[in-house]
N, C-alpha and C. Protein backbone atom coordinates (compact mmCIF):
# COMPACT_ATOMS: atom_id res chain seq x y z
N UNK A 1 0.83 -1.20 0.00
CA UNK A 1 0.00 0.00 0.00
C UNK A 1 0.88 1.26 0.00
N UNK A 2 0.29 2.34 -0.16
CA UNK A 2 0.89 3.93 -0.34
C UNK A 2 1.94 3.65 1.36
N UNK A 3 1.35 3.40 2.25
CA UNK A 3 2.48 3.37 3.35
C UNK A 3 4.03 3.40 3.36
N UNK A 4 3.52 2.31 3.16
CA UNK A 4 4.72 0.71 3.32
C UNK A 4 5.73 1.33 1.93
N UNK A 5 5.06 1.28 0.76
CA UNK A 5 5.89 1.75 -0.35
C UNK A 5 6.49 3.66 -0.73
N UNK A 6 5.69 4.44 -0.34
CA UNK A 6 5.89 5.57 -1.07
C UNK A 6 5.90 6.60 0.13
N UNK A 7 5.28 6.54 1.65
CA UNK A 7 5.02 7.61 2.72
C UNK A 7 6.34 6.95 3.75
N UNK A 8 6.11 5.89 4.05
CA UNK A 8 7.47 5.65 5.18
C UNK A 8 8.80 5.73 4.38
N UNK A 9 8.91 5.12 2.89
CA UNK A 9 10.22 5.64 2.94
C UNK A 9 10.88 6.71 2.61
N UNK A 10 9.45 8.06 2.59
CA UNK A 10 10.15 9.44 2.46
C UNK A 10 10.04 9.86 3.80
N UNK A 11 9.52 9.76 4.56
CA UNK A 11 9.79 10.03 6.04
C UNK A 11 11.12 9.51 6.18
N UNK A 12 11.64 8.39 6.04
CA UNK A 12 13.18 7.98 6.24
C UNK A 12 13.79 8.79 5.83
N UNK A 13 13.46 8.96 4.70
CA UNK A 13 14.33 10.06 3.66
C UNK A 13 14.80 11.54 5.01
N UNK A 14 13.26 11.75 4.87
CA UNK A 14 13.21 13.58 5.69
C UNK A 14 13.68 13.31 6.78
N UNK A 15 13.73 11.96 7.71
CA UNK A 15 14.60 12.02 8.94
C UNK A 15 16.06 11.85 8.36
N UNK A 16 16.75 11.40 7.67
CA UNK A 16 17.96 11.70 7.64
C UNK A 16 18.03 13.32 7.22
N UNK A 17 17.88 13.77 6.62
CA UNK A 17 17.93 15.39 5.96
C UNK A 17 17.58 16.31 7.03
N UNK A 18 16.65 16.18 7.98
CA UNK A 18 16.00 17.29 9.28
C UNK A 18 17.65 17.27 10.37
N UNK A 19 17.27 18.72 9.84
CA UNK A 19 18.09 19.54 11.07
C UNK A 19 17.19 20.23 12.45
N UNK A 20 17.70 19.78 13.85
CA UNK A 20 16.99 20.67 14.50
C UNK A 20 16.47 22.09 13.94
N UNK A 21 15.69 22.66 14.33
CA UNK A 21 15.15 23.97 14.16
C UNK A 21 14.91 24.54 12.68
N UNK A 22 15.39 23.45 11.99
CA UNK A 22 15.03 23.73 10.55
C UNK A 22 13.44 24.28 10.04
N UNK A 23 12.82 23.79 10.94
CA UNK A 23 11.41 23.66 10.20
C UNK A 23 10.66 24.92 11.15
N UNK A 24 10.69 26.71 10.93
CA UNK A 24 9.99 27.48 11.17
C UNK A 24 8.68 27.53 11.59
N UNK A 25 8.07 26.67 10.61
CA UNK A 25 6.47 26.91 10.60
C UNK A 25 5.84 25.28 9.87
N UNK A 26 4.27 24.73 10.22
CA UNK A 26 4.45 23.59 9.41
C UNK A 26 4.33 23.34 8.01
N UNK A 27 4.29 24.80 7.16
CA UNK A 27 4.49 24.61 5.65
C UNK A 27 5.64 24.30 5.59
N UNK A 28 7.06 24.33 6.28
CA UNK A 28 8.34 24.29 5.69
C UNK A 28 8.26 22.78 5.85
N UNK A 29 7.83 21.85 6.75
CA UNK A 29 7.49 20.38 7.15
C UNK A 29 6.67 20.00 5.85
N UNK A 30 5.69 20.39 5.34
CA UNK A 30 4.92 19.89 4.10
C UNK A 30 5.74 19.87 2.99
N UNK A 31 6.49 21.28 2.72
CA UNK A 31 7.72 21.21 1.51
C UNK A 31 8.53 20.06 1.26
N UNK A 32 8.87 19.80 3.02
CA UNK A 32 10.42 19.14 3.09
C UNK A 32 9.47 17.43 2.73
N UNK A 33 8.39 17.00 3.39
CA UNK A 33 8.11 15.97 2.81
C UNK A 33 7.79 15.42 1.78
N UNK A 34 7.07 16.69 0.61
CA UNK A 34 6.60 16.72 -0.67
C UNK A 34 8.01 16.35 -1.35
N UNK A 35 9.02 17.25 -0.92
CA UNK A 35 10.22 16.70 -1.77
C UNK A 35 10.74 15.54 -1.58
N UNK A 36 10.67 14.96 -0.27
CA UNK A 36 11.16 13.18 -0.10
C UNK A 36 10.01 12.61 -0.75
N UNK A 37 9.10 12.79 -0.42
CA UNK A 37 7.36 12.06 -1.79
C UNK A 37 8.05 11.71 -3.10
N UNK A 38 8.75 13.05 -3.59
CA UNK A 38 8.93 13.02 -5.39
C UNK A 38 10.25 12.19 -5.13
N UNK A 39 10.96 12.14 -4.50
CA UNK A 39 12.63 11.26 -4.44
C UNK A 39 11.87 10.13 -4.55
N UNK A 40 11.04 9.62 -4.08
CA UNK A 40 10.71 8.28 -3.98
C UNK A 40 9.94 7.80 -5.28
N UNK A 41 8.97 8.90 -5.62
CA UNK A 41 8.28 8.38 -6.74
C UNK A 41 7.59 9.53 -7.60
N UNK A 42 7.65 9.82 -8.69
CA UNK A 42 7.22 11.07 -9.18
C UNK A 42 5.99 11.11 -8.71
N UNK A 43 5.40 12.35 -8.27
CA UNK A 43 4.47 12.54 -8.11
C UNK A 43 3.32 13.12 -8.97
N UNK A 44 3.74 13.61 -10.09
CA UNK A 44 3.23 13.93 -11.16
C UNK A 44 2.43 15.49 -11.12
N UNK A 45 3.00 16.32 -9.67
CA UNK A 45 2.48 17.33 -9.49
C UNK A 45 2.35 18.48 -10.86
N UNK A 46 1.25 19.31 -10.73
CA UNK A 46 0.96 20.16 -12.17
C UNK A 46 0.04 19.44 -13.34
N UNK A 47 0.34 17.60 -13.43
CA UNK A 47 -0.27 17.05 -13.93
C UNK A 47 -1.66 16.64 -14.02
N UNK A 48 -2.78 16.30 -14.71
CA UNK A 48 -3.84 15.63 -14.49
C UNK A 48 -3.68 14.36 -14.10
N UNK A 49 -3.01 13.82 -14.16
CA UNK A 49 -3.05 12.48 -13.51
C UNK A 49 -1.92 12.02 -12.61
N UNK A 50 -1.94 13.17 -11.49
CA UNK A 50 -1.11 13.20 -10.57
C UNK A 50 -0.83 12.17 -9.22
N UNK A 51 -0.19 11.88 -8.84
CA UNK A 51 -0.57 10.32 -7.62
C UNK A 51 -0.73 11.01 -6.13
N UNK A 52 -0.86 12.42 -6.43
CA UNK A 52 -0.58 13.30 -5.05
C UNK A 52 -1.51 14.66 -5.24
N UNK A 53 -2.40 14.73 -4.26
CA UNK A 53 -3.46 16.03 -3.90
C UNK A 53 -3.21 16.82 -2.70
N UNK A 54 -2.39 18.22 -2.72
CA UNK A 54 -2.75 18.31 -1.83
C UNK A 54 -3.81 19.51 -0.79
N UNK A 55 -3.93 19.52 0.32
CA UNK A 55 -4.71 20.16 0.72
C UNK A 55 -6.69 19.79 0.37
N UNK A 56 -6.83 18.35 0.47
CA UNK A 56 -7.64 17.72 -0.20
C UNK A 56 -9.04 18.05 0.98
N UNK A 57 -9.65 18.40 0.18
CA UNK A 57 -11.33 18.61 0.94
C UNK A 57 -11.91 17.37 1.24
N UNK A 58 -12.42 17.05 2.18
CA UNK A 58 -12.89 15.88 2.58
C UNK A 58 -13.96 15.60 2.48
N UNK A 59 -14.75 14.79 2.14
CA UNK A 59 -15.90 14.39 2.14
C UNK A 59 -16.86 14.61 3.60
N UNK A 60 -16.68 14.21 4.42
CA UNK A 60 -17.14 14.75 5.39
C UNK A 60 -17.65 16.16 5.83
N UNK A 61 -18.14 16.63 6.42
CA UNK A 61 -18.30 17.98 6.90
C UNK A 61 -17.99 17.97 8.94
N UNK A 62 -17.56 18.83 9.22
CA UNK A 62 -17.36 19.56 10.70
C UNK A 62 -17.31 20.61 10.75
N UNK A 63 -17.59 21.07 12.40
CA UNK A 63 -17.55 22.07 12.75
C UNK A 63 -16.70 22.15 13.95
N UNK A 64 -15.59 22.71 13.69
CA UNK A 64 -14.74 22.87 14.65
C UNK A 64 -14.72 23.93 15.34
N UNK A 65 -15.13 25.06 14.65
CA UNK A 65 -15.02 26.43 15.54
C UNK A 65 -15.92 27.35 15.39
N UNK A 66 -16.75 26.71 14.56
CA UNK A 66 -18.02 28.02 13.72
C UNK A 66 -19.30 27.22 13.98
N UNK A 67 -20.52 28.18 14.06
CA UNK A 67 -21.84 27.40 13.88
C UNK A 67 -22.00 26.33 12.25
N UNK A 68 -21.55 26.88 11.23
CA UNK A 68 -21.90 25.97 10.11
C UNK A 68 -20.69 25.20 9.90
N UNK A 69 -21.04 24.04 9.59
CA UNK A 69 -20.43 22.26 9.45
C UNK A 69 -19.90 23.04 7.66
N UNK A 70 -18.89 22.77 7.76
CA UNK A 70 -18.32 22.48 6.19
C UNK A 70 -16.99 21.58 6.15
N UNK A 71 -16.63 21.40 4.71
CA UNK A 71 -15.72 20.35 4.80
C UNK A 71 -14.47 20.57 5.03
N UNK A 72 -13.45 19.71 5.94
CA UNK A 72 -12.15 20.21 6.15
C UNK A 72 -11.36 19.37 5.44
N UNK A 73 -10.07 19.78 5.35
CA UNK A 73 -9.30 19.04 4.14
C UNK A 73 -7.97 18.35 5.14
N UNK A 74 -7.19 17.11 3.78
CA UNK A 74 -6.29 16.61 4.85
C UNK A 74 -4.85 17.43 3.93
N UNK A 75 -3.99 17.14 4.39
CA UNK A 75 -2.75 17.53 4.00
C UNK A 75 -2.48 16.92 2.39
N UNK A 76 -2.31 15.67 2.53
CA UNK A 76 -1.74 15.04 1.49
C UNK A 76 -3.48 13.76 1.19
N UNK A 77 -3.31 13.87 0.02
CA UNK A 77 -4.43 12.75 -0.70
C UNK A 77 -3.67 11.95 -1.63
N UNK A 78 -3.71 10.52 -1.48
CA UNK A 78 -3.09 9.57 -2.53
C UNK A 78 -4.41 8.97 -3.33
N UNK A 79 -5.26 9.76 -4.18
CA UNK A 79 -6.72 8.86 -4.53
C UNK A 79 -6.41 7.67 -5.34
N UNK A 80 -5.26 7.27 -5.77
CA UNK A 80 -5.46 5.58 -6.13
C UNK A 80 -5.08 4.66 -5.28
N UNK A 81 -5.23 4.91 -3.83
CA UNK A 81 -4.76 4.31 -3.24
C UNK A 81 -5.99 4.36 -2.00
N UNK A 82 -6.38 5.99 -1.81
CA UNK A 82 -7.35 6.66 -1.20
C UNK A 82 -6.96 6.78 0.23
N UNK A 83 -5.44 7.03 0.45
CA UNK A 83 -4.97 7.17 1.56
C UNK A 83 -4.66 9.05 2.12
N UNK A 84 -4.65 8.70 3.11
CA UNK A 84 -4.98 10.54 3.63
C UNK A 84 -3.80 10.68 4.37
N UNK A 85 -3.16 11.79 4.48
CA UNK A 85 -1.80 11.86 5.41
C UNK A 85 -2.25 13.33 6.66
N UNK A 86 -2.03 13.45 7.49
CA UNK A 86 -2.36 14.23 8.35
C UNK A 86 -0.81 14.81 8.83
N UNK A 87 -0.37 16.19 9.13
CA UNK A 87 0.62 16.68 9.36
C UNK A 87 0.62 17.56 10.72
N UNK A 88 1.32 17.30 11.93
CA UNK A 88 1.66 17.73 13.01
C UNK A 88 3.32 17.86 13.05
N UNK A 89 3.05 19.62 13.01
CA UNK A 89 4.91 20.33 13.51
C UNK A 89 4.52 20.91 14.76
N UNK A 90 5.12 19.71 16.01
CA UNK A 90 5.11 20.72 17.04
C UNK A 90 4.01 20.86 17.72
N UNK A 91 2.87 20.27 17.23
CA UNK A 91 1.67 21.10 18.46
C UNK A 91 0.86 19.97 18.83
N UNK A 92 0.76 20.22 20.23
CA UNK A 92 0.63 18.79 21.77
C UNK A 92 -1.00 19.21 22.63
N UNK A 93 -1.29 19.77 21.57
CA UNK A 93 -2.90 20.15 22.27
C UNK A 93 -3.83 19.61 21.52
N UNK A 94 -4.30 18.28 22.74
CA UNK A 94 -4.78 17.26 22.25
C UNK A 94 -5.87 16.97 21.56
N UNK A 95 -6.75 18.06 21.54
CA UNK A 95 -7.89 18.44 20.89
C UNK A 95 -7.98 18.65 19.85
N UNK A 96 -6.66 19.23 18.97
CA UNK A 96 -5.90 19.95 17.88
C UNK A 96 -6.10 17.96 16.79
N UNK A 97 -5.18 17.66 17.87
CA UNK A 97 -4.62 16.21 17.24
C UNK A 97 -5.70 15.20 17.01
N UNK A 98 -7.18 15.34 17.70
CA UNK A 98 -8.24 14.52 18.16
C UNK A 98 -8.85 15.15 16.62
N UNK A 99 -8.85 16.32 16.13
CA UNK A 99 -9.25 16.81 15.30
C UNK A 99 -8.93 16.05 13.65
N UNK A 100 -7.47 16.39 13.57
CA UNK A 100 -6.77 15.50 12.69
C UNK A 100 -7.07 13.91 12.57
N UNK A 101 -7.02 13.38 13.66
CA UNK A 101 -7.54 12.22 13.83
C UNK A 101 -9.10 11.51 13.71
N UNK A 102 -9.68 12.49 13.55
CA UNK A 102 -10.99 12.31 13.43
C UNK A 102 -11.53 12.08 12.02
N UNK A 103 -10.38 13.41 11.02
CA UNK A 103 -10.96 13.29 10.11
C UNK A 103 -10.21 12.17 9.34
N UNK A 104 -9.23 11.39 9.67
CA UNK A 104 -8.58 10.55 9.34
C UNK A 104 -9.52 9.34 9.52
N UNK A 105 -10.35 9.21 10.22
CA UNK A 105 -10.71 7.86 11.10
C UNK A 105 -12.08 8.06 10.73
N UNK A 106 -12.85 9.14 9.82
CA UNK A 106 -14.46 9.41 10.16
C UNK A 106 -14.50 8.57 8.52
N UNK A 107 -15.19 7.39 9.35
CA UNK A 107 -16.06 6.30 7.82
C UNK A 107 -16.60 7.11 6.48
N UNK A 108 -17.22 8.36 6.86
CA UNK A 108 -17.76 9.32 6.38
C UNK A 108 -16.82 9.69 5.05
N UNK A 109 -15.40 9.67 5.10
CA UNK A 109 -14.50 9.80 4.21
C UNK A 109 -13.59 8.92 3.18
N UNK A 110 -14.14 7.36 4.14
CA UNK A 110 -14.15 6.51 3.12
C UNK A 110 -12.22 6.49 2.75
N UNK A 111 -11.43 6.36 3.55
CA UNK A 111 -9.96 6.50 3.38
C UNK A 111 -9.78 4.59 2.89
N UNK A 112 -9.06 4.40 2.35
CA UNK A 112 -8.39 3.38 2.08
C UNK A 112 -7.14 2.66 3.38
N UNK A 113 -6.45 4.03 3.23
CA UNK A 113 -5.16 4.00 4.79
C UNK A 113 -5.30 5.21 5.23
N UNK A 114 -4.84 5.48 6.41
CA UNK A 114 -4.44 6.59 7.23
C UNK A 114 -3.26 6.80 7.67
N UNK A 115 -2.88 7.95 7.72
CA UNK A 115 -1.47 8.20 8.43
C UNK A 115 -1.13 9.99 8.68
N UNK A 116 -0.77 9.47 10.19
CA UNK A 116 -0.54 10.61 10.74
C UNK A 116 0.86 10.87 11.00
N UNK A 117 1.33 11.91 10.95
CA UNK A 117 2.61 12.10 11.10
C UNK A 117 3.08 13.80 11.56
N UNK A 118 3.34 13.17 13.20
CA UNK A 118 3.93 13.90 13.57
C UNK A 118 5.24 14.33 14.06
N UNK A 119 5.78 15.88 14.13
CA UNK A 119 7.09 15.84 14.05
C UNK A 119 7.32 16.88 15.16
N UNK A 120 8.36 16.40 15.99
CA UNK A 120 8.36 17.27 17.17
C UNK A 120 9.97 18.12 17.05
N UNK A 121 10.11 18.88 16.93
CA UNK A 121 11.48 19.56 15.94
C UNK A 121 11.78 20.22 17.44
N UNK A 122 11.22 20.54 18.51
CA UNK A 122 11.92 21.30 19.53
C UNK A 122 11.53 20.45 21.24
N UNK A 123 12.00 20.28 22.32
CA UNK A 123 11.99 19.81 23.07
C UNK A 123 10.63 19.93 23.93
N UNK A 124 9.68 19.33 24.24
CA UNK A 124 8.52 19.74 24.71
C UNK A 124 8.32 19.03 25.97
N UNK A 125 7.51 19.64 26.96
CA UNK A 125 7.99 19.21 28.48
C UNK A 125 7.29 18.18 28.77
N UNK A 126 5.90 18.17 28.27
CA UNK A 126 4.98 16.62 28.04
C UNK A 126 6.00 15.79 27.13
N UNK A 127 5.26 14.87 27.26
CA UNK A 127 5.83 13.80 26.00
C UNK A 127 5.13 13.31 24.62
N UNK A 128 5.58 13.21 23.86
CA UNK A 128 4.47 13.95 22.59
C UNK A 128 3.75 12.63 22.10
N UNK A 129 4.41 11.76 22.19
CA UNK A 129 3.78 10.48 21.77
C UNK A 129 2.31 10.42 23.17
N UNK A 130 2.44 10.64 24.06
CA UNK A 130 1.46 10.47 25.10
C UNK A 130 0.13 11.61 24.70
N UNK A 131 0.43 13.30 24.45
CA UNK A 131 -0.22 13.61 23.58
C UNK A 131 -1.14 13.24 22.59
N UNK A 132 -0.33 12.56 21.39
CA UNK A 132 -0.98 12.05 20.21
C UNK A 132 -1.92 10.51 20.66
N UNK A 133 -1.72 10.08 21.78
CA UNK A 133 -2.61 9.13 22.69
C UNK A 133 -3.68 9.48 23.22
N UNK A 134 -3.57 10.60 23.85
CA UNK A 134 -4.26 11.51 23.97
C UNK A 134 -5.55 11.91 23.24
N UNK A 135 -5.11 11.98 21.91
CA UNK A 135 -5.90 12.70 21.08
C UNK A 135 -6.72 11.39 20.24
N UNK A 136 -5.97 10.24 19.98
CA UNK A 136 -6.44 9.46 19.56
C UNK A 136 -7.65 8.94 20.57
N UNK A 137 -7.22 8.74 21.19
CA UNK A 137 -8.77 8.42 22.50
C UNK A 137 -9.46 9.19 22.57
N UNK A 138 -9.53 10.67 22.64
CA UNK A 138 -10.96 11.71 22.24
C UNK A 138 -11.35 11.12 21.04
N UNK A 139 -10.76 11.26 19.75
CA UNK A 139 -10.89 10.72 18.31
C UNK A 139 -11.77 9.74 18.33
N UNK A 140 -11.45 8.20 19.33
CA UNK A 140 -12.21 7.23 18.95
C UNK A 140 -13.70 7.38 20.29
N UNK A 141 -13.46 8.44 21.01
CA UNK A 141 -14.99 8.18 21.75
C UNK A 141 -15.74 9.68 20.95
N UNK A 142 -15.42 10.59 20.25
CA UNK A 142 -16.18 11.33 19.19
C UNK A 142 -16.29 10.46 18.23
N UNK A 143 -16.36 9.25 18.01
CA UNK A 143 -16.20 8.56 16.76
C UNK A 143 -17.60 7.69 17.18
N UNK A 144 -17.72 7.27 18.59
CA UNK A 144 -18.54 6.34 18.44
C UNK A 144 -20.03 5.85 18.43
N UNK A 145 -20.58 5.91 18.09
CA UNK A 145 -21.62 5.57 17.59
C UNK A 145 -23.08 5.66 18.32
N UNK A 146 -24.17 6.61 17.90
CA UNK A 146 -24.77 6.72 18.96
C UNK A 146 -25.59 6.00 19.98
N UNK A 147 -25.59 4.95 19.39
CA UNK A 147 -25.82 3.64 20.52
C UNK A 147 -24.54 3.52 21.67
N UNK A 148 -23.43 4.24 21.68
CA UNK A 148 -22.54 3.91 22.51
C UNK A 148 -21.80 2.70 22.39
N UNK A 149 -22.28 1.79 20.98
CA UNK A 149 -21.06 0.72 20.45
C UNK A 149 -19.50 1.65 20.18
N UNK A 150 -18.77 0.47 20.31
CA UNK A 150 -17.49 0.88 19.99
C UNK A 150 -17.50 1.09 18.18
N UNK A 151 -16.09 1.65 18.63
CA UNK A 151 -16.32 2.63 17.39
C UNK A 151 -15.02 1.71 16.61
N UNK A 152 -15.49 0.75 15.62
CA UNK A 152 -14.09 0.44 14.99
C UNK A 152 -13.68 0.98 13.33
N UNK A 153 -12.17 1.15 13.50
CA UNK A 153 -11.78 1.89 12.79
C UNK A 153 -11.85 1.35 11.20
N UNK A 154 -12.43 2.18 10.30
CA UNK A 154 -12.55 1.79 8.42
C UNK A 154 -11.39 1.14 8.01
N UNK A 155 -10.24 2.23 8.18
CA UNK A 155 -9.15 1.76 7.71
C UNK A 155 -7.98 1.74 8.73
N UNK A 156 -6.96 1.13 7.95
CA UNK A 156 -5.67 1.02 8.89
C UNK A 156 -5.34 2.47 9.19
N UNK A 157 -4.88 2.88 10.32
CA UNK A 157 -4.15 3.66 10.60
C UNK A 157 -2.84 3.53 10.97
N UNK A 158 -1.80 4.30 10.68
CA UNK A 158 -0.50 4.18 10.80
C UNK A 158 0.05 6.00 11.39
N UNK A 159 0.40 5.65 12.14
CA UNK A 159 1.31 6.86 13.37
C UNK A 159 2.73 7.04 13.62
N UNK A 160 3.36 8.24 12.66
CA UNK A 160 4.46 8.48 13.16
C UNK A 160 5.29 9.42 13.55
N UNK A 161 6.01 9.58 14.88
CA UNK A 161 6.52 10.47 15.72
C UNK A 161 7.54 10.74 15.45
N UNK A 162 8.24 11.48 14.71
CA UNK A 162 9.84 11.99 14.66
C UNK A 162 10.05 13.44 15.68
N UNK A 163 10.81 12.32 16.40
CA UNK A 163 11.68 13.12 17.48
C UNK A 163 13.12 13.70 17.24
N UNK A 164 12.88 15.21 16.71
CA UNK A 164 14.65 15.96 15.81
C UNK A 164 15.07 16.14 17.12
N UNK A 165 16.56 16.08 17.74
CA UNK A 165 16.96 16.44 18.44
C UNK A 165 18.53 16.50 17.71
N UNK A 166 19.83 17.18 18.64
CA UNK A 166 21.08 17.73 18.48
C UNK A 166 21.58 15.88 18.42
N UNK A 167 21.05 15.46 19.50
CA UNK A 167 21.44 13.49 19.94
C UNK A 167 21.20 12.79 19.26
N UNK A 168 20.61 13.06 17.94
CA UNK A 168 20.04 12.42 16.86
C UNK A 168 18.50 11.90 17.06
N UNK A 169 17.72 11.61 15.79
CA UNK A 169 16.55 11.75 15.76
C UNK A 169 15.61 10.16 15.79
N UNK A 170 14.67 10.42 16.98
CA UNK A 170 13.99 8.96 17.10
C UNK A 170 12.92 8.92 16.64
N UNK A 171 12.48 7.88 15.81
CA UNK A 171 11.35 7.85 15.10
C UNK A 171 10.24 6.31 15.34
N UNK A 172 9.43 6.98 16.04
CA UNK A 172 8.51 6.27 16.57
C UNK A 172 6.96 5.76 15.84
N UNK A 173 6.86 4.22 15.71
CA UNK A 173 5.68 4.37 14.40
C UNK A 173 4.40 3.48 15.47
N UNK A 174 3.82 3.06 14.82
CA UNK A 174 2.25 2.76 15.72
C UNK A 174 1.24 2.76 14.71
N UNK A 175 0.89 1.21 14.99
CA UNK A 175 0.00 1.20 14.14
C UNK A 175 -1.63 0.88 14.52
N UNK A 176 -2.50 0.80 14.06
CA UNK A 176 -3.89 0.14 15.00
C UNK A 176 -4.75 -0.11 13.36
N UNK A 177 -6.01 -1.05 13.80
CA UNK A 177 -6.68 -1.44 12.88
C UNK A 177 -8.16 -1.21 13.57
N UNK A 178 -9.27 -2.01 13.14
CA UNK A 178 -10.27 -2.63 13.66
C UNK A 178 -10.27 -3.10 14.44
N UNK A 179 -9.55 -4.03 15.00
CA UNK A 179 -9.05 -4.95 15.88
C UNK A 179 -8.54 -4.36 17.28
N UNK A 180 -8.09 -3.56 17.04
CA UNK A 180 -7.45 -2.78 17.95
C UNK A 180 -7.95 -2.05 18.94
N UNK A 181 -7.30 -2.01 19.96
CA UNK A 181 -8.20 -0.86 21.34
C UNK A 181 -7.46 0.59 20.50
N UNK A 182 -8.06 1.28 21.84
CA UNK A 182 -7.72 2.60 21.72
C UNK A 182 -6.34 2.91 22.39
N UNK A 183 -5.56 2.22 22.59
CA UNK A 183 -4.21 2.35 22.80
C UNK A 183 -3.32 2.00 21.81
N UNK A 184 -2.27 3.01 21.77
CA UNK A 184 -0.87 2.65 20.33
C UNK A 184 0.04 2.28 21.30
N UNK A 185 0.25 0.86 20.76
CA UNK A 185 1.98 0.64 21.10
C UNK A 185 2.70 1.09 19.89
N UNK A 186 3.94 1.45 20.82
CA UNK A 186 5.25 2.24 19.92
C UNK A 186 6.17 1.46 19.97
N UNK A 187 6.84 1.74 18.42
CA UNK A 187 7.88 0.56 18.14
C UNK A 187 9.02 2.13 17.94
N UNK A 188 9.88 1.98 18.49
CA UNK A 188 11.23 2.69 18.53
C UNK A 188 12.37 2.46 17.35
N UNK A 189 12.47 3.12 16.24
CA UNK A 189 13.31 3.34 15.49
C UNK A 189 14.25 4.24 15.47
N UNK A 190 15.14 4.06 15.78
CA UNK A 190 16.65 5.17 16.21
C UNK A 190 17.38 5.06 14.84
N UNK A 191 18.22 6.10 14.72
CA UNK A 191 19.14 6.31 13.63
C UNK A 191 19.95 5.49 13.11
N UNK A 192 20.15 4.51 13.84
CA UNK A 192 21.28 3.13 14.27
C UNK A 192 20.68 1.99 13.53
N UNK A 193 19.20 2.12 13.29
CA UNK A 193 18.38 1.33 12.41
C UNK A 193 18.33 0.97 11.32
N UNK A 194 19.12 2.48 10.65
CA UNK A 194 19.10 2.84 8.89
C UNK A 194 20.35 1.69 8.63
């Protein structure tokens, strides 16, 4: 799938290339991944028959901050694959992330895969993976169903944490299905890995 083949190994890519403090704001994080995207596989951007959308409107509708529900978009869209990528630089407010996660996870959108990917570029006094736990557990009890059944997830989701530091950078992935509770175990990938 888009994962496994074309999104984790430009994340490899962008963790070798990320310098602490490199990344200002999270458009410079969307750039830097769009360009490990095309290293890996043209993306066919400018084209009509491009393998990459981004800033993609979602099928769904919410309301996050306004009285009227309209549709919010994900970062990255792979539609032959129908996988959605969600982008976190830096920000541990779990509501933020429950958000992202929602629209990743809402049936309503009909995703193929999911993947979130977050990147923590400066030292934060919580712990960010516990955060994005955080947010995933609001995610799956706004998710569930108004009978109060559990809420199981459409598609795979896949979660990953790059931790930039001066000590070198740890990259933490997590995955969950249907099957799955509402807890991510984390598998620890260090630099020492490559």
């Amino acid at each position: 799938m888009t994962f496994s083949t074309l999104i984790k190994p430009a994340v490899l890519q962008l963790r070798r290339e990320a310098q602490p403090g490199a990344y200002r704001r999270e458009r410079d994080l969307h750039h830097h991944l769009t360009l490990c995207l095309h290293a890996t596989a043209p993306l066919g951007l400018g084209q009509p028959q491009r393998i990459l959308r981004l800033e993609e409107p979602t099928p769904a509708k919410y309301c996050w901050s306004s009285a009227d529900s309209k549709a919010g978009n994900v970062d990255f869209f792979f539609p032959r694959s129908k996988t959605a990528l969600e982008l976190n630089l830096d920000y541990i407010d779990a509501d933020k992330i429950k958000q992202d996660l929602i629209k990743l996870n809402d049936p309503l959108n009909q995703y193929g895969e999911a993947v979130y990917f977050a990147c923590a570029a400066q030292k934060h006094r919580c712990n960010f993976r516990d955060r994005i736990q955080v947010g995933f557990r609001r995610a799956l009890e706004t998710l569930k169903t108004p009978t109060g059944a559990e809420f199981m997830l459409p598609a795979p989701l896949y979660v990953i944490a790059l931790e930039l530091s001066s000590n070198g950078h740890n990259l933490w992935e997590a995955y969950s299905d249907s099957r799955s509770s509402d807890t991510l175990s984390w598998i620890l990938h260090t630099d020492k890995d490559e």
